[in-house]
Protein backbone atom coordinates (compact mmCIF):
# COMPACT_ATOMS: atom_id res chain seq x y z
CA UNK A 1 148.36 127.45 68.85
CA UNK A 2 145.54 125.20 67.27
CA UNK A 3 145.67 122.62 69.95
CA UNK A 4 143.57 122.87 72.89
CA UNK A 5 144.00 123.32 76.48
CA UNK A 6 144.73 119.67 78.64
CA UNK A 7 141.05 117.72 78.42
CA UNK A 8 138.90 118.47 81.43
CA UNK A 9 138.55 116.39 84.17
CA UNK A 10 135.02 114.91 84.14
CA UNK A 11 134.03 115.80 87.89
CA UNK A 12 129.98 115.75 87.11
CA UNK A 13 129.19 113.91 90.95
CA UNK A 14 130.93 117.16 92.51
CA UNK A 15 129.02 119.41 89.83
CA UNK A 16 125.58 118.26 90.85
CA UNK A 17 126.93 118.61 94.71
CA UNK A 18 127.76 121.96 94.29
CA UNK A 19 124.45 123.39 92.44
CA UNK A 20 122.33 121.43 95.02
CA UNK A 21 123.64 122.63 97.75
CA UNK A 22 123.66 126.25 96.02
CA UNK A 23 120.27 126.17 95.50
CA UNK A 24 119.01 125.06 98.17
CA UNK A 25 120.91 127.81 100.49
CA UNK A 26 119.56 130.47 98.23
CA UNK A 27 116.01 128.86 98.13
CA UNK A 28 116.56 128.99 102.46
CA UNK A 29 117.47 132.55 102.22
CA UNK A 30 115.07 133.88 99.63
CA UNK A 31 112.22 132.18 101.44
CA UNK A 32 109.55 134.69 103.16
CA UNK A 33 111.09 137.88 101.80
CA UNK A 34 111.12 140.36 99.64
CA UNK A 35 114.02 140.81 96.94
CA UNK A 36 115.78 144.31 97.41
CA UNK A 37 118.33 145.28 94.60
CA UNK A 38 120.84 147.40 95.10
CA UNK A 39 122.01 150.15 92.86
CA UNK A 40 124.00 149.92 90.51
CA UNK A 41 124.11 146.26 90.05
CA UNK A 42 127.94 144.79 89.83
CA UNK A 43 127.77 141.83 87.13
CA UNK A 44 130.74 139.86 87.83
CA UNK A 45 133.08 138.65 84.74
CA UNK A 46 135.73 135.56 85.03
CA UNK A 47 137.98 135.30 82.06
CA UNK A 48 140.27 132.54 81.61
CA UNK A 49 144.09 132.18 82.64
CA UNK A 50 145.70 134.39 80.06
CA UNK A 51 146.07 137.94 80.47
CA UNK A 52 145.33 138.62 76.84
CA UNK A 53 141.83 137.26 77.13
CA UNK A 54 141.56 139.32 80.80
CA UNK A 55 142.60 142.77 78.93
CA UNK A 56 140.26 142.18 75.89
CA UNK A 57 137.64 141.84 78.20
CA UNK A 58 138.41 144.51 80.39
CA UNK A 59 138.69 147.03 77.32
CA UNK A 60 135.15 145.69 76.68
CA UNK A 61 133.97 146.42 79.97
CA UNK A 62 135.39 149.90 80.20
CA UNK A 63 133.53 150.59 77.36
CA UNK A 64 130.43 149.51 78.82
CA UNK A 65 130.96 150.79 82.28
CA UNK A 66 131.26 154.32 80.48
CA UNK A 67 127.60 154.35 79.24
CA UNK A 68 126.15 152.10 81.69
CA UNK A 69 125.83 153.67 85.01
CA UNK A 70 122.89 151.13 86.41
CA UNK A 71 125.03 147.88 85.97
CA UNK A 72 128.47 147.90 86.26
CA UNK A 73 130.53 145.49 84.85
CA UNK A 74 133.28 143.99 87.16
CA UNK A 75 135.87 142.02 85.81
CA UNK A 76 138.35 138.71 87.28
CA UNK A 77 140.86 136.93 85.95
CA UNK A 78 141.46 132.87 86.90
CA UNK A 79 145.15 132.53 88.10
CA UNK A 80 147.76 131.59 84.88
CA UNK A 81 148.54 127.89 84.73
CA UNK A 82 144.98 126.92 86.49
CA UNK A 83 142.61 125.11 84.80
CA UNK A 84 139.76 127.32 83.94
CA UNK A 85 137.23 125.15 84.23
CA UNK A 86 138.55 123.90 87.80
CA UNK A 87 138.91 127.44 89.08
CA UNK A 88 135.09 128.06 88.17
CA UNK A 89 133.95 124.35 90.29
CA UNK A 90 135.61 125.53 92.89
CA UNK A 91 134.32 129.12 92.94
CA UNK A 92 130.63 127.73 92.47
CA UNK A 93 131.32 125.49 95.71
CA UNK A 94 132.44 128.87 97.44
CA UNK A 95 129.39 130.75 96.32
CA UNK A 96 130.94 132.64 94.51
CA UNK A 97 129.89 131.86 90.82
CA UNK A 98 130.61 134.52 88.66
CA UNK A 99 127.57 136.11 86.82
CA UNK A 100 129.67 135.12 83.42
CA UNK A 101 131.92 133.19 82.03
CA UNK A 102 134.45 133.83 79.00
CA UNK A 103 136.56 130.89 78.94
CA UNK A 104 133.95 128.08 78.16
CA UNK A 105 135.14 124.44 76.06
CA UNK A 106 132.63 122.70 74.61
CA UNK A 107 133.17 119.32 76.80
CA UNK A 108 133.20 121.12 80.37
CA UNK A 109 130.08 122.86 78.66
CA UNK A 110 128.52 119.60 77.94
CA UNK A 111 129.68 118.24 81.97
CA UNK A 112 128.41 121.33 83.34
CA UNK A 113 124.87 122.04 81.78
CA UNK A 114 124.39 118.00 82.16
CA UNK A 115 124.20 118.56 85.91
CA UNK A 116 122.16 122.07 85.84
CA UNK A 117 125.46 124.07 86.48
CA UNK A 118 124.72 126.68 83.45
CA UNK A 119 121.52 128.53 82.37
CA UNK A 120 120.18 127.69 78.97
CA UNK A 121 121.17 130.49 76.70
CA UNK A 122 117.81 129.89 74.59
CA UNK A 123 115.60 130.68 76.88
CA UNK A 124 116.17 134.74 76.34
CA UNK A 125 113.73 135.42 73.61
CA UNK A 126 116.69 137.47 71.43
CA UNK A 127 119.15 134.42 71.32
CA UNK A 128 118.38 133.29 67.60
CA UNK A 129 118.65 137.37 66.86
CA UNK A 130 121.52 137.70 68.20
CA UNK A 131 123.52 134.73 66.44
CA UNK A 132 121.91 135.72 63.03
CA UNK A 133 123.37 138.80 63.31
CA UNK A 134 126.28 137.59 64.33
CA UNK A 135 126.57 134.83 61.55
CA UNK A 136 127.16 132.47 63.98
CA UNK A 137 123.79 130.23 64.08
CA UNK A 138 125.32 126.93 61.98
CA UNK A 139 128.72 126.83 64.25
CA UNK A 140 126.40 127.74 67.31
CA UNK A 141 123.85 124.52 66.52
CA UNK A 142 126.62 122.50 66.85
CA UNK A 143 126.89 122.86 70.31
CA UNK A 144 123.21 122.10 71.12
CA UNK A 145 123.04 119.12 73.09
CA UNK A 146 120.61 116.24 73.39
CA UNK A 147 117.89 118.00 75.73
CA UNK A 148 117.69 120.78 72.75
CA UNK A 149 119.06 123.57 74.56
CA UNK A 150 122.01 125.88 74.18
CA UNK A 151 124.15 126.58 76.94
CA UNK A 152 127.44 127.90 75.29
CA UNK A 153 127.34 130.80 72.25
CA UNK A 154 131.01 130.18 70.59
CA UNK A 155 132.89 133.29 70.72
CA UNK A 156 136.81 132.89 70.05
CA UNK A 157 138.47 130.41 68.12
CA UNK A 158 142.02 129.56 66.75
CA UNK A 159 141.87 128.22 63.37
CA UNK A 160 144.54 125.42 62.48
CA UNK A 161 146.17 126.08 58.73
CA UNK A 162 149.50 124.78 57.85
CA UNK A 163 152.32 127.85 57.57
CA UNK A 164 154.84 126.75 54.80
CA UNK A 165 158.31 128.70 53.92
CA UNK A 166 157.60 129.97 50.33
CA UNK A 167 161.58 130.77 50.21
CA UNK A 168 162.20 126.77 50.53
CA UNK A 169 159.56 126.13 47.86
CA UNK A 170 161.32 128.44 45.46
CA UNK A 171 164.26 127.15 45.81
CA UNK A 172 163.45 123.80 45.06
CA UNK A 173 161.78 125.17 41.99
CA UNK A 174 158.46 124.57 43.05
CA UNK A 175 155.19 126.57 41.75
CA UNK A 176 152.75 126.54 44.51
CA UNK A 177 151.83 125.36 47.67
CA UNK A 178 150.07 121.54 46.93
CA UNK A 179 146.88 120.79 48.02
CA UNK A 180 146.80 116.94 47.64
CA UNK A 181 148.62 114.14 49.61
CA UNK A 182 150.22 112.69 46.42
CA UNK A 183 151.46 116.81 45.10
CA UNK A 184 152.78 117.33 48.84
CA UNK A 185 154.99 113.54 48.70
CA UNK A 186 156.46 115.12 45.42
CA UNK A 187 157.43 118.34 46.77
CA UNK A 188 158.99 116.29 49.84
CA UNK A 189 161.38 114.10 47.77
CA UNK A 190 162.80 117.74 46.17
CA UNK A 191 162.36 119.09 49.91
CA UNK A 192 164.55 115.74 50.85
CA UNK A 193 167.18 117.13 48.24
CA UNK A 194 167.99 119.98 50.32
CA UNK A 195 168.10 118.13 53.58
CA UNK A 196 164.96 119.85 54.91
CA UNK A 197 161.66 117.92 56.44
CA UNK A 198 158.48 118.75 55.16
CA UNK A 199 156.65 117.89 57.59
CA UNK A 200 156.72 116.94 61.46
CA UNK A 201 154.56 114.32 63.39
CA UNK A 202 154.50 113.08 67.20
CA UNK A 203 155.36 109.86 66.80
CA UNK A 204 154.47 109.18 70.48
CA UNK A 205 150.95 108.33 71.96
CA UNK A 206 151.33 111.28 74.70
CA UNK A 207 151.15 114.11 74.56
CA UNK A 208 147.53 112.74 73.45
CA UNK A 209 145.94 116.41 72.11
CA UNK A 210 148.78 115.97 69.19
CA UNK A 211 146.48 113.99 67.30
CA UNK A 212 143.91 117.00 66.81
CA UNK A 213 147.02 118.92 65.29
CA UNK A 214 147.53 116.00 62.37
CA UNK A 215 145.23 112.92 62.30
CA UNK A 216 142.10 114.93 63.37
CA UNK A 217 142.67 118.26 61.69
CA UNK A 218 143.49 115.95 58.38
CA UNK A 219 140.55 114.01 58.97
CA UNK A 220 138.37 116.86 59.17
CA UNK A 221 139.53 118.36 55.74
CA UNK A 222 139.19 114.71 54.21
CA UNK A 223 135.95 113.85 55.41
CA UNK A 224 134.53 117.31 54.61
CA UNK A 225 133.61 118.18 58.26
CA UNK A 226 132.72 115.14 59.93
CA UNK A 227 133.34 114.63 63.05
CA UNK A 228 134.75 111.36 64.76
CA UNK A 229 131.45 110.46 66.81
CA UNK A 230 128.28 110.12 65.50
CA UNK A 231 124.88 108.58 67.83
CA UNK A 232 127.27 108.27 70.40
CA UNK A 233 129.49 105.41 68.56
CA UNK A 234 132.05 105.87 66.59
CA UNK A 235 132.23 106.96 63.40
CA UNK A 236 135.67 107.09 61.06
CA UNK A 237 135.65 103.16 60.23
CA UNK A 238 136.40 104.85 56.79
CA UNK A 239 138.85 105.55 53.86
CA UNK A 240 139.23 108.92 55.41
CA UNK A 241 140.16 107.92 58.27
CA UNK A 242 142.93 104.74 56.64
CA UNK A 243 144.14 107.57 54.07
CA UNK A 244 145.06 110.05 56.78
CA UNK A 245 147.14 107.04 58.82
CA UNK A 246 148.35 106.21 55.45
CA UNK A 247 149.29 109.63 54.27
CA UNK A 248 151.10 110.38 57.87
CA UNK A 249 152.71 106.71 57.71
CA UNK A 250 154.33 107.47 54.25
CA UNK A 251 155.54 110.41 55.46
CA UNK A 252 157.66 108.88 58.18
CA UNK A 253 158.29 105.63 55.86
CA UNK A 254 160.30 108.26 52.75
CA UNK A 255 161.70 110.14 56.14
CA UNK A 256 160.30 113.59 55.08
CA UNK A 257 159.83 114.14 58.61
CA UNK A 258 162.63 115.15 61.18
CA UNK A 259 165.24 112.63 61.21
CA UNK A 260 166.97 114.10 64.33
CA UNK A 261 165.22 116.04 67.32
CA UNK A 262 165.35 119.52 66.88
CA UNK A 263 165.95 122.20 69.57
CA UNK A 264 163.54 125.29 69.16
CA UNK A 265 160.84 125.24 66.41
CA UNK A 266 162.26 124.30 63.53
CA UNK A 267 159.55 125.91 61.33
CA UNK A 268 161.96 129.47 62.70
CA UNK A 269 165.34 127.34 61.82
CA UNK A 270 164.00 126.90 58.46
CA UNK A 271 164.79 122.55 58.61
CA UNK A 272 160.88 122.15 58.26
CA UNK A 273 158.66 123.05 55.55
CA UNK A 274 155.83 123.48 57.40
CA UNK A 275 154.16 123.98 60.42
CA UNK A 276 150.37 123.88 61.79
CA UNK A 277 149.19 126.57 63.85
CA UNK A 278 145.91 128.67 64.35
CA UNK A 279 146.38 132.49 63.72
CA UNK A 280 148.98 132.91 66.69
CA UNK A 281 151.23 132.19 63.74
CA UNK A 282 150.86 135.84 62.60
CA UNK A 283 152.35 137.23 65.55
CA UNK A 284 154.84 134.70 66.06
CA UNK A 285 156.35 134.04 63.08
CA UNK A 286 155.97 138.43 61.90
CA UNK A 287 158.66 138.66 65.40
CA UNK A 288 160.87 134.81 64.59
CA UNK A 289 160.86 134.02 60.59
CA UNK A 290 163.34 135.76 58.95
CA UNK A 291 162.02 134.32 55.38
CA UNK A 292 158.66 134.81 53.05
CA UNK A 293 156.54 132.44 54.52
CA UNK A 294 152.57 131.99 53.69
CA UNK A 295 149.67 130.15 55.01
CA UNK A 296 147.78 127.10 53.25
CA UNK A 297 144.17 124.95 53.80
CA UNK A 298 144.79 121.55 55.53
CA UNK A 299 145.84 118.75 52.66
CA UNK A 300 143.29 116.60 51.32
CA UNK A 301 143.22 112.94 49.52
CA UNK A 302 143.74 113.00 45.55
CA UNK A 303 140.46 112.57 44.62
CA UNK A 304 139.06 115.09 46.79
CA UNK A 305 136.03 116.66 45.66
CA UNK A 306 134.49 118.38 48.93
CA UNK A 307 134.01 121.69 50.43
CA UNK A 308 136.74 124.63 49.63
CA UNK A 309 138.43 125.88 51.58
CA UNK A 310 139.01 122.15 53.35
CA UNK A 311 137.16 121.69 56.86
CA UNK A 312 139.75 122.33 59.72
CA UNK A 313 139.88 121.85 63.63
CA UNK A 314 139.15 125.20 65.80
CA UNK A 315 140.11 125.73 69.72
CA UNK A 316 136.33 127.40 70.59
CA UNK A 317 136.00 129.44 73.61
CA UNK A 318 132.69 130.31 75.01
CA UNK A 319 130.15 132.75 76.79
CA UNK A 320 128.56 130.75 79.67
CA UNK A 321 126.69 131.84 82.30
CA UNK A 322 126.03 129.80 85.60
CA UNK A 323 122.98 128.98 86.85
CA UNK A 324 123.98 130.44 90.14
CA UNK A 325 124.63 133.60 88.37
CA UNK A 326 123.44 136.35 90.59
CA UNK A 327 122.22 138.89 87.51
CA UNK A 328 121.92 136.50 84.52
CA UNK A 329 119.81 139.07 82.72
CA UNK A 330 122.23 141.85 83.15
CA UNK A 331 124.89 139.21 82.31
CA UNK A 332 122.98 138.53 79.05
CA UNK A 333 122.88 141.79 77.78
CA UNK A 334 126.93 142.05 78.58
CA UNK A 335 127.12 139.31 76.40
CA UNK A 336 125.58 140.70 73.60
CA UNK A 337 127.19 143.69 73.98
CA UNK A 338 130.47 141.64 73.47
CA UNK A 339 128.99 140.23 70.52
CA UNK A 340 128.47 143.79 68.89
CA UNK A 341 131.11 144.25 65.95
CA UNK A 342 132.83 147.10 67.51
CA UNK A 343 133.87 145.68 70.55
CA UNK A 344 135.21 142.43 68.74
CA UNK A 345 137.14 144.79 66.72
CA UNK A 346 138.60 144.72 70.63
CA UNK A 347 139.10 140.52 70.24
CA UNK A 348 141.08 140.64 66.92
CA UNK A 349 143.18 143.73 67.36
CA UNK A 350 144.28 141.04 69.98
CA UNK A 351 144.79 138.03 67.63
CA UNK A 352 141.95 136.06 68.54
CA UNK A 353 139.55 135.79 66.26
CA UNK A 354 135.69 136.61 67.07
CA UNK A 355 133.16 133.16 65.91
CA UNK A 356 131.50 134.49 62.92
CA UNK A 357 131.08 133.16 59.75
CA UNK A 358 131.37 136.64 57.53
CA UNK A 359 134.83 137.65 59.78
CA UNK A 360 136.43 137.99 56.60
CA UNK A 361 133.54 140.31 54.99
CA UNK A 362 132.71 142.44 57.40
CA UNK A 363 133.67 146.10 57.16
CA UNK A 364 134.06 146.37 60.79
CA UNK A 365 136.98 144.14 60.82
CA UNK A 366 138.58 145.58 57.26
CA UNK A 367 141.16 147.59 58.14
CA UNK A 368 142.33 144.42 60.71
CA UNK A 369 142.64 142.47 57.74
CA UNK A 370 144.44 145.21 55.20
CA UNK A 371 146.65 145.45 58.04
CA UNK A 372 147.19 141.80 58.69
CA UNK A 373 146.79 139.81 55.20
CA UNK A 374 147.81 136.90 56.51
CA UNK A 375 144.81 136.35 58.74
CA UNK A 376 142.51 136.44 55.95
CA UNK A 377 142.92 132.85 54.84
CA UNK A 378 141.97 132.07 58.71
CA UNK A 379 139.03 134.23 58.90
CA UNK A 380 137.65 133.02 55.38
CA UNK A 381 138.47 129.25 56.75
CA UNK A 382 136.13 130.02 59.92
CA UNK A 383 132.50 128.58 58.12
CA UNK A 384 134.55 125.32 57.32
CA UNK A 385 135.57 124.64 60.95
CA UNK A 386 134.96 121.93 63.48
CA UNK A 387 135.43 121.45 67.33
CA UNK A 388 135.52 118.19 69.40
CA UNK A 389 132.92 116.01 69.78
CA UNK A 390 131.04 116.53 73.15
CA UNK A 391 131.28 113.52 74.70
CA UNK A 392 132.99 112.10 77.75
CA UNK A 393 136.25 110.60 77.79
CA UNK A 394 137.99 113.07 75.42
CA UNK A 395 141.30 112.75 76.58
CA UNK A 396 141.30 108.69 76.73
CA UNK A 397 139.32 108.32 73.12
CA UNK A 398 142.26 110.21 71.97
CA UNK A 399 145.11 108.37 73.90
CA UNK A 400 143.40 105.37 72.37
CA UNK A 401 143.53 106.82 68.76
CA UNK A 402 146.74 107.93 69.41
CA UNK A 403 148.39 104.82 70.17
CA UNK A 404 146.93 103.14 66.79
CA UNK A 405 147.95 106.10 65.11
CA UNK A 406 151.48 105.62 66.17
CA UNK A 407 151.40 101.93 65.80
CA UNK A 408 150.46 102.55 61.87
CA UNK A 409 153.07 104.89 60.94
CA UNK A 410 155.60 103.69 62.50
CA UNK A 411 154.98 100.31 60.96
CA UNK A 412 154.42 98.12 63.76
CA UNK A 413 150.59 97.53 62.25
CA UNK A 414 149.07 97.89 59.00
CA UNK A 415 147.18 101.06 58.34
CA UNK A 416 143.75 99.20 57.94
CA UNK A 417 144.34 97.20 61.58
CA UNK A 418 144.88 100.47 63.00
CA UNK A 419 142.23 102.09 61.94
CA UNK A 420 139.87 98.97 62.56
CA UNK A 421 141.16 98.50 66.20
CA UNK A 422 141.40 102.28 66.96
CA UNK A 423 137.13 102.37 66.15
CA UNK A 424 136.78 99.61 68.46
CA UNK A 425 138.21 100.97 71.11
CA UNK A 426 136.78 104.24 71.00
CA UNK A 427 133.58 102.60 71.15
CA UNK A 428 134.04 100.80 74.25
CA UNK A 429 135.03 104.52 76.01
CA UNK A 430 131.10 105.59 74.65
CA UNK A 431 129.56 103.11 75.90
């Protein structure tokens, strides 16, 4: 899907424990002798908890493994249902840091490098090479943080796009998929006709990450890419920001969203219009939708007259390597052998799409596409993506946005109170 794993748990007083204590054994150790490699060197690879990720890397691996006999590449898998970024503390407080990391957020990133957990990625003298040829440099800059160094290079991200049921829409007699607030409200009332929602929206504060699925993703597209934080206060006092609340508030006000709870996604059980995934949809909904169904940008206000497609939320996962790493140069030139476009041919035959900007251009990834039409609105969405902000207190700004966002469409506040309170409180978490 196009919402992110649970927030991470800020644990940067352990972090700094653990690389201390690190270093300072392997300073002990190191001291008075002479380094003696052994042959071939084993760099050591931790994926995150989903086998999917694990095989695409291992494929890559193989690959490498077959032509490299010097430095062999050993892959691991964290447990399913762990948090990655837990499983990787704890390994560094073991010793046992692996030499890289696939499975990187940007906000553990941010925790991480903060306490001198991760090497800086800029200091090899290829980095800027390598994301140029990649067309990856603008996404990548927006992960540089304050001390002007790179510690993360993006490398898979779901894309959120809203799915709609272009059977529904026909019968209804409607043209084409809107691509404004006021065009989608019309096409609900006929929707409402039929007894079918076009829409769905939590209209609970938890679970908190639902508001990157509507009020974020929509700000996003409204704002034309801005984010929610900017110098570290926050940002969307704004009529983006009051005409998302609005738009979401007048959807539950004409009750064009789900009346009744539904059991089972009700996308599949055709009673919804539309749904708002990342490119998992493909998969899914080729095995579960027995109708025509299609894939559209993120709505935007009426008088919209920004960036096309829209701006959209994407779930980034990253290549990080420790600083404990035992062969970060080897591990470097894993990485960009990862990064070389016939070995992410490897990451989309498995759905996840590879972080570059010309996905949808590139002839190495063609025949993916022809085979798989519907991913091309994703991939050509990719340059017009952002993440989260990387701050702290991710998971309580959005509680805190959450709860004025539920206060505002479901009435109990005006849209403008919301908005104003919800700003105020997220500045208090920054500061």
């Amino acid at each position: 899907m196009g919402l992110p794993m649970p927030a991470h748990l800020r644990l940067s007083p352990m972090i700094a424990l653990v690389v201390t204590m690190t270093l300072g054994v392997a300073g002990a150790v190191g001291a008075g002798s002479t380094a003696v490699w052994a042959a071939p060197v084993t760099v050591e690879v931790l994926t995150g908890p989903a086998q999917s990720e694990y095989d695409v890397v291992a494929a890559m691996a193989e690959r490498w493994n077959a032509t490299h006999k010097d430095v062999r590449i050993k892959v691991e898998m964290i447990p399913e249902g762990s948090l990655a970024e837990q499983i990787l503390l704890i390994r560094m407080a073991g010793g046992k840091a692996p030499d890289l990391f696939t499975a990187m957020a940007a906000g553990p990133m941010a925790s991480f490098a903060r306490d001198g957990a991760l090497l800086a990625l800029d200091q090899f003298s290829d980095f800027w090479n390598v994301l140029e040829k990649r067309t990856a440099q603008n996404i990548t800059r927006t992960y540089r943080l304050r001390d002007g160094h790179y510690y993360l290079i993006p490398w898979q991200a779901e894309i959120t796009m809203i799915e709609y049921n272009e059977d529904l829409m026909d019968r209804v007699g409607w043209p084409s998929f809107p691509k404004t607030y006021g065009k989608f409200i019309e096409l609900s009332r006929k929707l409402q006709s039929i007894k079918v929602a076009s829409i769905d929206v939590s209209q609970t504060v938890d679970p908190w990450d639902s508001r990157i699925g509507d009020f974020y993703c929509f700000y996003l597209a409204a704002s034309g890419g801005k984010t929610l934080v900017r110098n570290n206060r926050a940002a969307f006092d704004n009529e983006f920001a009051r005409n998302v609340f609005q738009f979401f508030a007048d959807m539950v006000r004409y009750k064009f969203v789900p009346q009744d709870p539904i059991s089972g996604d009700g996308f599949v059980q055709q009673k919804i219009f539309t749904q708002r995934y990342g490119q998992v949809a493909i998969v899914l909904y080729r095995e579960q939708a027995k109708f025509k169904w299609n894939v559209a940008p993120i709505l935007v206000p009426d008088d919209y007259d920004g960036p096309q497609p829209p701006y959209t939320y994407f779930n980034m996962k990253g290549l990080a390597i420790p600083k404990q790493a035992a062969h970060p140069k080897e591990a470097w030139e894993f990485v960009k052998f990862m990064l070389e476009p016939e070995n992410e041919q490897i990451l989309l035959a498995s759905g996840r799409f590879p972080v570059r900007e010309d996905l949808a251009r590139h002839p190495a990834f063609a025949a993916w596409f022809k085979a798989n039409p519907l991913g091309l609105p994703f991939a050509l969405n990719m340059a017009h993506t952002r993440g989260l902000d990387i701050v702290p207190n991710t998971q309580e700004i959005f509680r805190a946005i959450s709860a004025e966002f539920v206060a505002a469409i479901t009435g109990k506040k005006s849209v403008e109170a919301a908005v104003k309170t919800a700003v105020e409180r997220v500045d208090k978490l920054l500061f």
